[in-house]
Protein backbone atom coordinates (compact mmCIF):
# COMPACT_ATOMS: atom_id res chain seq x y z
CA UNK A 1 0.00 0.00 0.00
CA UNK A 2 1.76 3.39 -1.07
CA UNK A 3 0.81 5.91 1.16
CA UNK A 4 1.97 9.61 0.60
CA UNK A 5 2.09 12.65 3.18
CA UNK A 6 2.01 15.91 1.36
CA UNK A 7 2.85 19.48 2.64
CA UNK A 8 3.44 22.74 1.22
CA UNK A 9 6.54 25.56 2.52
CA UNK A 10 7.13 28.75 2.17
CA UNK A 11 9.88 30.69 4.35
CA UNK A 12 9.28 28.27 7.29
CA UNK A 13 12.46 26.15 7.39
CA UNK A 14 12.89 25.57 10.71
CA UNK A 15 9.42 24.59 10.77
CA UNK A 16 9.63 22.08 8.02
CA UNK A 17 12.80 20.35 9.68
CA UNK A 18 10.61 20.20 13.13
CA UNK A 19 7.65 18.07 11.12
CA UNK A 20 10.17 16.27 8.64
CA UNK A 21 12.27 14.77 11.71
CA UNK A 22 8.94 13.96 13.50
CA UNK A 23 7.49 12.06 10.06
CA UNK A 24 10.78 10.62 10.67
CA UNK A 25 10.00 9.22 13.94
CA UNK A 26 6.80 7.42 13.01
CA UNK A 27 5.73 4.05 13.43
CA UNK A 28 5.13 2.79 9.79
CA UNK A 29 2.90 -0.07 9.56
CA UNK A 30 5.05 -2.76 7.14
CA UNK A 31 2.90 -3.16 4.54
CA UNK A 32 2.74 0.50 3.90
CA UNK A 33 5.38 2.69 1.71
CA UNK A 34 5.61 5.46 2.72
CA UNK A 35 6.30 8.57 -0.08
CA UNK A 36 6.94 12.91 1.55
CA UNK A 37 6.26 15.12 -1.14
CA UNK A 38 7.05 18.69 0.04
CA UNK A 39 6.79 20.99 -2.06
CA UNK A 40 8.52 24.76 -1.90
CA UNK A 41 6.39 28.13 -2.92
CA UNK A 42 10.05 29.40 -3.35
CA UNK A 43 13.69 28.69 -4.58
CA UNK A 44 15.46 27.93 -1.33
CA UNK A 45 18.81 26.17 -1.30
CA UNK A 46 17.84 25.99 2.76
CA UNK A 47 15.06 23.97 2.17
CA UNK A 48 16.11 21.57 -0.38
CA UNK A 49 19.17 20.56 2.01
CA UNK A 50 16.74 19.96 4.72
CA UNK A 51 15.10 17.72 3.02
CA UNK A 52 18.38 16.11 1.70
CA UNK A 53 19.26 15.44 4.49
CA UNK A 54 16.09 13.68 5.93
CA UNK A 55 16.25 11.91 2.58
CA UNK A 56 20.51 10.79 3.36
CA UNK A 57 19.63 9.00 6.30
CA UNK A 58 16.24 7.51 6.43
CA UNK A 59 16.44 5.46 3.19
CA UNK A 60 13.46 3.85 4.22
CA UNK A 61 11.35 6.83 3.51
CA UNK A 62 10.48 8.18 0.14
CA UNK A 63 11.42 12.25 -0.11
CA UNK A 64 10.06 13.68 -3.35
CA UNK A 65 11.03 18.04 -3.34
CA UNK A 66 9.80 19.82 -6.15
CA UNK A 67 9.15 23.52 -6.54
CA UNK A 68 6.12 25.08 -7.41
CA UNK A 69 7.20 28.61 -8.96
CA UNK A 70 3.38 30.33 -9.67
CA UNK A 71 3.11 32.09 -5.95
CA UNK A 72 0.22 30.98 -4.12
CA UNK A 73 -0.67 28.21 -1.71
CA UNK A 74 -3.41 26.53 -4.30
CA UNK A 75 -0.46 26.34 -7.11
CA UNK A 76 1.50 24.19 -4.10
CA UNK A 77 -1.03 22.36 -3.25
CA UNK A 78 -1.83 21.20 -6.67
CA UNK A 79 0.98 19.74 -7.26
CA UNK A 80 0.92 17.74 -4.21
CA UNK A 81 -2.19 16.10 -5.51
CA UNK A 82 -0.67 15.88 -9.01
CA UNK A 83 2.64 14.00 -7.75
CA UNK A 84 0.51 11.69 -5.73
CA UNK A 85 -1.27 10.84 -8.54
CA UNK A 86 1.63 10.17 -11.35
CA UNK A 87 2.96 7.81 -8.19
CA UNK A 88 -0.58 6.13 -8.09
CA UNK A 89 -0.65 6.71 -4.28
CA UNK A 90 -3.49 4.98 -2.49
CA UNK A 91 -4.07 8.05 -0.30
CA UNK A 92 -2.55 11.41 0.52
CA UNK A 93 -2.27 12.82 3.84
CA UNK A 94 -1.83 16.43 3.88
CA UNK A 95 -0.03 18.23 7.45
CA UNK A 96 1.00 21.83 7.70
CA UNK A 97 4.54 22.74 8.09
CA UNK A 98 4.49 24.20 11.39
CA UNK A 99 2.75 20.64 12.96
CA UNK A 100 4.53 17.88 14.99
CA UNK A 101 3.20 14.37 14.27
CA UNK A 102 3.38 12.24 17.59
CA UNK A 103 4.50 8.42 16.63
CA UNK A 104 1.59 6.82 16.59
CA UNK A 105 -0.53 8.88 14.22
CA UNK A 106 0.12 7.62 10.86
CA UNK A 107 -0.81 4.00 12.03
CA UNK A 108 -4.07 5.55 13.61
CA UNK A 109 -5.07 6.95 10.86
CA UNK A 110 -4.37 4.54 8.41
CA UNK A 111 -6.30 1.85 10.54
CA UNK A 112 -8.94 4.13 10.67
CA UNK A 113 -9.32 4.62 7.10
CA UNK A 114 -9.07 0.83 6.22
CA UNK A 115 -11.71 0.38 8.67
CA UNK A 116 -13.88 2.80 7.28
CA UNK A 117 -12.82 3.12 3.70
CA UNK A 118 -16.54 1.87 2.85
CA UNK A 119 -18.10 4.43 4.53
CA UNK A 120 -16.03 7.24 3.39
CA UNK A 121 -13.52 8.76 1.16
CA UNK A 122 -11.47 11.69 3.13
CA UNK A 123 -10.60 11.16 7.11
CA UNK A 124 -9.72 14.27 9.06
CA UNK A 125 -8.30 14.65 12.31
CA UNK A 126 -7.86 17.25 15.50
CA UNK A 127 -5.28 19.32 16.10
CA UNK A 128 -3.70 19.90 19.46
CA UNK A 129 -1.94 23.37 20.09
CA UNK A 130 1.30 24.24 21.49
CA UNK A 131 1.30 27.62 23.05
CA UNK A 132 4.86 29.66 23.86
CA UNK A 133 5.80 29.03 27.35
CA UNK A 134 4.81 32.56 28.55
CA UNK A 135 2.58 35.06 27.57
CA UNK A 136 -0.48 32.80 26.33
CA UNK A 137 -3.92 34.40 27.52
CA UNK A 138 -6.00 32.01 28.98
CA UNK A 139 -8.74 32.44 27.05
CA UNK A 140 -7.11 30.77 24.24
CA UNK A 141 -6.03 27.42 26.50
CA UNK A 142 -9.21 27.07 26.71
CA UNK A 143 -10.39 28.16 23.24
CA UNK A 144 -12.13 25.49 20.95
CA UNK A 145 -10.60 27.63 18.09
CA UNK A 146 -6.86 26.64 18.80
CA UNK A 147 -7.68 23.39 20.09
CA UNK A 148 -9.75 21.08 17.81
CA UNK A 149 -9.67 17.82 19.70
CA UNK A 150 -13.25 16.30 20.86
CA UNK A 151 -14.54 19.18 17.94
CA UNK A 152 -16.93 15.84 16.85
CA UNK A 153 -17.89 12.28 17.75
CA UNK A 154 -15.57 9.66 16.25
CA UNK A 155 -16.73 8.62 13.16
CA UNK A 156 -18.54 11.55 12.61
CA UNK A 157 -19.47 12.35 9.25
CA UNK A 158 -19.24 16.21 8.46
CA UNK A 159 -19.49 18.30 6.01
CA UNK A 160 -15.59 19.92 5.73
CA UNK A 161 -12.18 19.27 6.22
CA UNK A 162 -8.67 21.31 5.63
CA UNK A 163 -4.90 20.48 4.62
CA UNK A 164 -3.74 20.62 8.41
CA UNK A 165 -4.32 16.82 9.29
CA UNK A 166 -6.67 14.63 6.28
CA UNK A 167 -6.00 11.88 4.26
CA UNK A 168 -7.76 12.00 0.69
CA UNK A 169 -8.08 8.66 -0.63
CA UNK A 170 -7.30 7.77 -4.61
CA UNK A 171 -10.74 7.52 -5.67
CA UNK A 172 -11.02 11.23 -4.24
CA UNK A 173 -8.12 12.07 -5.81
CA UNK A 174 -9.11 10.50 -8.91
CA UNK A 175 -12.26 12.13 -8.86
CA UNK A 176 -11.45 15.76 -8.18
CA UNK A 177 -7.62 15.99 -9.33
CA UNK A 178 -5.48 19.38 -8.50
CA UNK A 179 -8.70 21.24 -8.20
CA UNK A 180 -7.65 23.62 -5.34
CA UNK A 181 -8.89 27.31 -6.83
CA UNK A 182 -6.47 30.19 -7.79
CA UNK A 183 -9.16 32.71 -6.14
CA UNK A 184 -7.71 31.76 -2.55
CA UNK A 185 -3.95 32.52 -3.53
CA UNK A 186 -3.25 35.47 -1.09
CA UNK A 187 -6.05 35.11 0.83
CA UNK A 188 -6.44 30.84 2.19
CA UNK A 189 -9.39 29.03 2.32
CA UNK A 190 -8.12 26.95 -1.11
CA UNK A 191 -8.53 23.89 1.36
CA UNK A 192 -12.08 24.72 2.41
CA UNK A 193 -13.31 24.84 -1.14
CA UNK A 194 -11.28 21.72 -2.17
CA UNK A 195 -13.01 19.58 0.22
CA UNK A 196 -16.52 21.29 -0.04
CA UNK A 197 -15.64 20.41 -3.85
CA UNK A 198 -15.74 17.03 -2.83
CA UNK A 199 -18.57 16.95 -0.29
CA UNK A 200 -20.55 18.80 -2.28
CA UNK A 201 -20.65 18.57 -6.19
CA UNK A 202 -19.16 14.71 -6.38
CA UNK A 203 -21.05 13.51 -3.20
CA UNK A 204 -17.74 12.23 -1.35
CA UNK A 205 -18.23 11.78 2.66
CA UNK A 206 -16.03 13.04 5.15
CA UNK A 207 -15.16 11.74 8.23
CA UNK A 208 -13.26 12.52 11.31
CA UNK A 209 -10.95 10.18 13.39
CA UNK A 210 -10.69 11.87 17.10
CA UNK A 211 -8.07 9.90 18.02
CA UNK A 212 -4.60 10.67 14.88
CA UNK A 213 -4.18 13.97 16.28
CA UNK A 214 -1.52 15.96 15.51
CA UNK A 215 0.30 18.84 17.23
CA UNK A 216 0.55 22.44 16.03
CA UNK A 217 2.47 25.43 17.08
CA UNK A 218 1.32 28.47 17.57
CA UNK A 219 3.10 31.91 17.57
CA UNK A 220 2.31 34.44 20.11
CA UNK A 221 1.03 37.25 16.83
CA UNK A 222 -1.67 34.24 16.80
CA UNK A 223 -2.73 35.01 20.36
CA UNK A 224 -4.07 38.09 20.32
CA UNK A 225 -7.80 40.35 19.26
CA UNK A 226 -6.56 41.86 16.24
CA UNK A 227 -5.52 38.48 14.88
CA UNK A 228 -8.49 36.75 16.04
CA UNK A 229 -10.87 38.85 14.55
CA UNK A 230 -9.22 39.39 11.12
CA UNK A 231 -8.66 35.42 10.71
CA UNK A 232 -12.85 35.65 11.07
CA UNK A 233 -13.21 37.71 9.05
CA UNK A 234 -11.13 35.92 6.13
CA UNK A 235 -12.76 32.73 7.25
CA UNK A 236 -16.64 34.13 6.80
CA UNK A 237 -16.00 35.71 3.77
CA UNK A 238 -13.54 32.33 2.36
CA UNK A 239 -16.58 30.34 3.17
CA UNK A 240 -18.87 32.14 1.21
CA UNK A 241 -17.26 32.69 -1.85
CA UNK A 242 -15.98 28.98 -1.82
CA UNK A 243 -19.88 27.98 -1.91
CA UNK A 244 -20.47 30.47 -4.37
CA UNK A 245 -17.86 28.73 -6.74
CA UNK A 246 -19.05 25.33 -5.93
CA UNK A 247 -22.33 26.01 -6.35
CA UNK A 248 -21.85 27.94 -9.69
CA UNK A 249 -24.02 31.51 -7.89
CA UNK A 250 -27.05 30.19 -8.05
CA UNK A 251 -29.85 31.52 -6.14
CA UNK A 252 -29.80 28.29 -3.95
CA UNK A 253 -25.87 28.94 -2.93
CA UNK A 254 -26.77 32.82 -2.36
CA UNK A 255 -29.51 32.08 0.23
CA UNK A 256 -27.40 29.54 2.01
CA UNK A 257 -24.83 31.77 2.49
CA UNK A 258 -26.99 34.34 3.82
CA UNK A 259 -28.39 32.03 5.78
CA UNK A 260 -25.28 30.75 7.63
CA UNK A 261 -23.74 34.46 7.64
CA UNK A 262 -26.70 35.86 9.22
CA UNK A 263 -27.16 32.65 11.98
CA UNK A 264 -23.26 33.28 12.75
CA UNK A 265 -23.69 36.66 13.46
CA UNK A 266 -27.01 35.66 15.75
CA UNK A 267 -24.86 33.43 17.34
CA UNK A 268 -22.44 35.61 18.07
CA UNK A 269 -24.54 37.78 19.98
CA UNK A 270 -26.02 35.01 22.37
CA UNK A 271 -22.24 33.92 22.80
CA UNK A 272 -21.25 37.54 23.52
CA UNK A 273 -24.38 37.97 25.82
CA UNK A 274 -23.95 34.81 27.89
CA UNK A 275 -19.81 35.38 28.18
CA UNK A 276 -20.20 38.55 29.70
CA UNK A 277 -23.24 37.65 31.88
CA UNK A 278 -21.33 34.38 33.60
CA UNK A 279 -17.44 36.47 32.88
CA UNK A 280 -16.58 33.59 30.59
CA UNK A 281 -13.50 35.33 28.83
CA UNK A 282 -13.13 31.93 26.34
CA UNK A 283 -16.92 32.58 25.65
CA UNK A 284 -16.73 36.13 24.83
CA UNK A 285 -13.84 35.54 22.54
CA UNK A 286 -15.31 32.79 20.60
CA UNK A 287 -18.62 35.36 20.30
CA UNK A 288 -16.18 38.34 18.83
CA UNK A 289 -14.65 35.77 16.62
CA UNK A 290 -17.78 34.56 15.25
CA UNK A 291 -19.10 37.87 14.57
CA UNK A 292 -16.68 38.75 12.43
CA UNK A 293 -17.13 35.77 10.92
CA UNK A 294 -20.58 36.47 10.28
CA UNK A 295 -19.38 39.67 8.51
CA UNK A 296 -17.10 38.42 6.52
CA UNK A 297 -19.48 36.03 5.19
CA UNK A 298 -21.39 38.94 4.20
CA UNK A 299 -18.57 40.44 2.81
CA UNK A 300 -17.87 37.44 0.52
CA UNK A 301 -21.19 38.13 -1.53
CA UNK A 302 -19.62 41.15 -3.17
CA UNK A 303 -16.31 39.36 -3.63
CA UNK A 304 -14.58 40.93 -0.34
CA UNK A 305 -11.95 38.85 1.34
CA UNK A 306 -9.06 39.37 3.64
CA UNK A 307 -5.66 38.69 1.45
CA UNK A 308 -4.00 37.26 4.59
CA UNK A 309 -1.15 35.91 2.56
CA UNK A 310 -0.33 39.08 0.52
CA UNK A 311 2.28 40.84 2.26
CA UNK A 312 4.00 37.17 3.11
CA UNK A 313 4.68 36.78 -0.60
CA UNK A 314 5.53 40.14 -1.47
């Protein structure tokens, strides 16, 4: 069984050797071979001998670099999927480069998957934060936002998934190919439409596996209001305009968005309400957060977005 892990970098190398040596470290179940494809938004002679290296001295590990030139984490990510493809890969597992994968999570997964492969065709799992030692608010070590762990029942079946912990299975590879949309290239959310691509206009199931968690870090300019509520915002109005796209405008798309932007935003205010009248900071936050949510899934009716991503590639 040929199994491949993708992820995409860009200016994160220390990042990228902190999740290659832990892919490093995992238990691989023997009748599994077991392909990396990382592939670089950038030139970087740092990068490549990173992965050189992981590649010089675990042989039994399949490294496959590549570059992807066209700026833009969609262009990335479509090559992932079309490099797992050309190597007929029975799934592909896509991580983040700023994750840690404990040593049991491959196996997890992949157990979970065969045992469910009739019941679905992409398996996503938590992730578990890892805050810096000192200056991390409380409100966010108890946030649901950072932490996704117990998010949904195992063996849920839901309705989206993103590229920071799912494994996409050949026949939804084979199905959807490199379909991740150039309209999210400075702004994210190219994951979110991928999989609502799948879930949505070729009928594939999703399902989540509680227990192949996998560990993220998070900088402190992650931890604070400003952040939080811009992140909403791009996440409202991503949501929107990827269910626009999918569902080709039609009226039916354009009154489900409304519908979800305007419940977030109702939501929000009950959230708000009840934080401040029991002083539940975590409440409150996740309230503000949704709001502007809620606004920016407004906003994504007239084509407005956040370009989180701009001023990192410029």
């Amino acid at each position: 069984m040929k199994v491949a892990i993708g992820l995409i970098t860009y200016k994160r190398p220390n990042g990228l050797k902190t999740v290659l040596e832990s892919i490093c470290r995992l238990q691989v179940p023997s009748d599994v071979d077991l392909h990396v494809i990382i592939v670089s938004n950038e030139q970087s002679q740092e990068t490549q001998e990173i992965v050189r290296n992981c590649e010089n001295t675990h042989t039994d590990i399949h490294f496959h670099y590549d570059v992807e030139e066209t700026v833009g984490i969609p262009f990335a990510r479509n090559k992932t999927v079309t490099r797992a493809m050309e190597m007929k890969a029975d799934a592909l597992i896509y991580i983040d480069d700023d994750e840690i994968c404990p040593k049991d999570w491959l196996t997890t997964m992949i157990s979970f998957w065969q045992a469910h492969k009739d019941e679905a065709d992409v398996f996503t799992g938590p992730v578990c934060p890892i805050f810096p030692e000192k200056g991390t608010p409380n409100w966010a070590k108890t946030s649901d936002f950072y932490n996704t762990i117990d998010r949904h029942d195992d063996g849920a079946l839901i309705d989206r998934a993103y590229t920071n912990n799912t494994l996409v299975s050949a026949r939804a590879l084979n199905k959807a190919g490199p379909c991740f949309h150039s309209a999210f290239a400075q702004t994210g959310s190219s994951d979110l439409h991928y999989f609502q691509t799948l879930y949505i206009r070729h009928g594939l199931k999703i399902m989540w596996c509680n227990e192949a968690f996998l560990y993220e870090t998070v900088p402190s300019s992650r931890l604070n209001l400003r952040w939080l509520a811009k992140r909403g915002f791009r996440s409202g109005a991503g949501d929107t305009i990827s269910r626009l796209l999918v569902h080709d405008k039609s009226a039916k798309g354009i009154v489900k968005v409304i519908t979800l932007s305007g419940g977030r935003l109702v939501s929000a205010f009950l959230l708000l309400l009840v934080g401040i009248i029991t002083f539940n900071m975590a409440r409150i936050v996740k309230g503000y957060r949704r709001f502007f949510s809620g606004v920016g899934g407004f906003a994504g009716l007239f084509g407005f977005n956040y370009n989180e991503y701009k001023t990192i590639h410029t």
